[in-house]
Protein backbone atom coordinates (compact mmCIF):
# COMPACT_ATOMS: atom_id res chain seq x y z
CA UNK A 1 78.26 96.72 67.59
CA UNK A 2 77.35 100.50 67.66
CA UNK A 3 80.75 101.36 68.53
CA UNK A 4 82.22 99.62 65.86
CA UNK A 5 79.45 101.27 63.26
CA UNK A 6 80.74 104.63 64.93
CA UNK A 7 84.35 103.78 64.17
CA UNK A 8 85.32 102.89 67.99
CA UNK A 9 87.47 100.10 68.35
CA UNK A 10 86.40 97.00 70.20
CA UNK A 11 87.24 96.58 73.79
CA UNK A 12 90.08 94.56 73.96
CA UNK A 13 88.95 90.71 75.54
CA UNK A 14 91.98 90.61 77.21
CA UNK A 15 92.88 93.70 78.73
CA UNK A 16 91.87 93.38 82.53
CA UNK A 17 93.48 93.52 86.05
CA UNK A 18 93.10 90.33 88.22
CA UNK A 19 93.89 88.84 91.49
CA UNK A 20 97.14 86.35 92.66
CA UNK A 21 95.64 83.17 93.57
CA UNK A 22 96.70 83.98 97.12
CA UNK A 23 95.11 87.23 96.94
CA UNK A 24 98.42 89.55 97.27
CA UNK A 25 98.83 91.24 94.63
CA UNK A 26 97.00 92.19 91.38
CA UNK A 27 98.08 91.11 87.73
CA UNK A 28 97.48 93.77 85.35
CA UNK A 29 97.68 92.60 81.87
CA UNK A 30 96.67 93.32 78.20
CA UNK A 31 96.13 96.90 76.20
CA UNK A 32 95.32 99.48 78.99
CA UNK A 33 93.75 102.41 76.10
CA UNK A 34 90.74 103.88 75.61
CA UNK A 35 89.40 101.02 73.87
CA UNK A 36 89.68 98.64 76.88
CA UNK A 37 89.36 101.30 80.12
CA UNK A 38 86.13 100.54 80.88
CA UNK A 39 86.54 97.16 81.31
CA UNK A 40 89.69 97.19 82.62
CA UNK A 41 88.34 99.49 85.64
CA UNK A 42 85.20 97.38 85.97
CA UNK A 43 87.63 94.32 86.30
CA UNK A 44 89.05 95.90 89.39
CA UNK A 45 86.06 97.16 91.12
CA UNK A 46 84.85 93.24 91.10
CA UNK A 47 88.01 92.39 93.19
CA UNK A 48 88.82 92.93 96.51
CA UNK A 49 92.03 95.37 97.13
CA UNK A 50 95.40 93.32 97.17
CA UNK A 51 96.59 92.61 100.60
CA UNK A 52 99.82 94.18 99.83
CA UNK A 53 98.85 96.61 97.97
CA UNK A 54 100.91 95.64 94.95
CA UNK A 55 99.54 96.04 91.42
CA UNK A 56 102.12 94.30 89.13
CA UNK A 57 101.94 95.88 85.26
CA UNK A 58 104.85 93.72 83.14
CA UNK A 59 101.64 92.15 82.09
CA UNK A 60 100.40 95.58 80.07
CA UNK A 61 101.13 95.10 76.24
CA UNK A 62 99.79 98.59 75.34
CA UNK A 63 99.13 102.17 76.50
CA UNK A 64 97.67 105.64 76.00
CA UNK A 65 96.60 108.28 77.88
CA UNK A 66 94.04 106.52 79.30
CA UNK A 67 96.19 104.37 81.51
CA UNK A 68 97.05 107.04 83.66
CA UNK A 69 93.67 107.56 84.28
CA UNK A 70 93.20 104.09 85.31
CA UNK A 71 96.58 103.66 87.51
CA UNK A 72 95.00 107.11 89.33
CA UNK A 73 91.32 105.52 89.78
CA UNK A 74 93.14 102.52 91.05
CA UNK A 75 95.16 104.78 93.20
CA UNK A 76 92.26 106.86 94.50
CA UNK A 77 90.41 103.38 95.49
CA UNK A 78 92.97 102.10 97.43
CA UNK A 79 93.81 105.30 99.13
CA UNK A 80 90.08 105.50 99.93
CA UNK A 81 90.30 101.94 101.38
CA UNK A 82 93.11 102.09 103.18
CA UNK A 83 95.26 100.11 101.11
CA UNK A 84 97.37 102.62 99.26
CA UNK A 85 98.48 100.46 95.91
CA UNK A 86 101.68 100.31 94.44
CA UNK A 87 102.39 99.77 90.66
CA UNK A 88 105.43 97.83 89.74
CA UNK A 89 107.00 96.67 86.51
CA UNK A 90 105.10 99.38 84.60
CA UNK A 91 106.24 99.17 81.05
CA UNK A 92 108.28 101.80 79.62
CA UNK A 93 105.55 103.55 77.52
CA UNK A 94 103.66 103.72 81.09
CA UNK A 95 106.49 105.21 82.85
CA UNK A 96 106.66 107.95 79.74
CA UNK A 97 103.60 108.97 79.45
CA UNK A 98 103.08 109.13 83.11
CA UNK A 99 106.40 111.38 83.49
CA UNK A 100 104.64 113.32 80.19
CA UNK A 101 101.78 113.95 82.62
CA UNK A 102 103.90 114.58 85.53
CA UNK A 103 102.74 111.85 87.47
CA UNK A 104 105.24 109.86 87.79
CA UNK A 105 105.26 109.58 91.70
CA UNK A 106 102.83 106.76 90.95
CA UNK A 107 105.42 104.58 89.70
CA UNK A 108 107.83 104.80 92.44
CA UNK A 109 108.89 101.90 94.30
């Protein structure tokens, strides 16, 4: 409510990264912006790391810059962990804007 009275959009409801059933990879779907980061991230840190380390994204609808902060925090986790993650299917307006930020290298196959 305050954010909204301060002109902040609304976390989007259904922006969030989840497990497989089987527990292999992670689905990451919805608007990954500003608006939704924090719960996006918080999503993640609930669930254990995928056992293959695969983060599919042809579920993300939306991006901005904060998306490339997330896909690094994600990265960083993993890394830390042991499970280095890899991000596949990124939508095009990921791929740009992480090439814009010359991180692209987290894209690659």
């Amino acid at each position: 409510m305050m954010a909204e009275l301060l002109g902040a959009a609304p976390p989007q409801a259904g922006a969030a990264v989840r497990a497989s059933e089987d527990g292999a990879r992670w689905l990451a779907h919805g608007e990954f912006t500003l608006a939704s980061a924090g719960q996006v991230l918080a999503a993640a840190r609930a669930l254990p790391l995928p056992t293959t380390g695969v983060v599919q994204c042809d579920g993300i609808t939306a991006v901005d810059s904060a998306a490339v902060a997330l896909l690094l925090a994600l990265k960083r986790r993993g890394m830390e962990h042991g499970t280095p993650l890899r991000f596949v299917e990124a939508p095009a307006a990921l791929v740009t804007l992480a090439a814009l930020y010359d991180v692209e290298d987290i894209l690659a196959p």
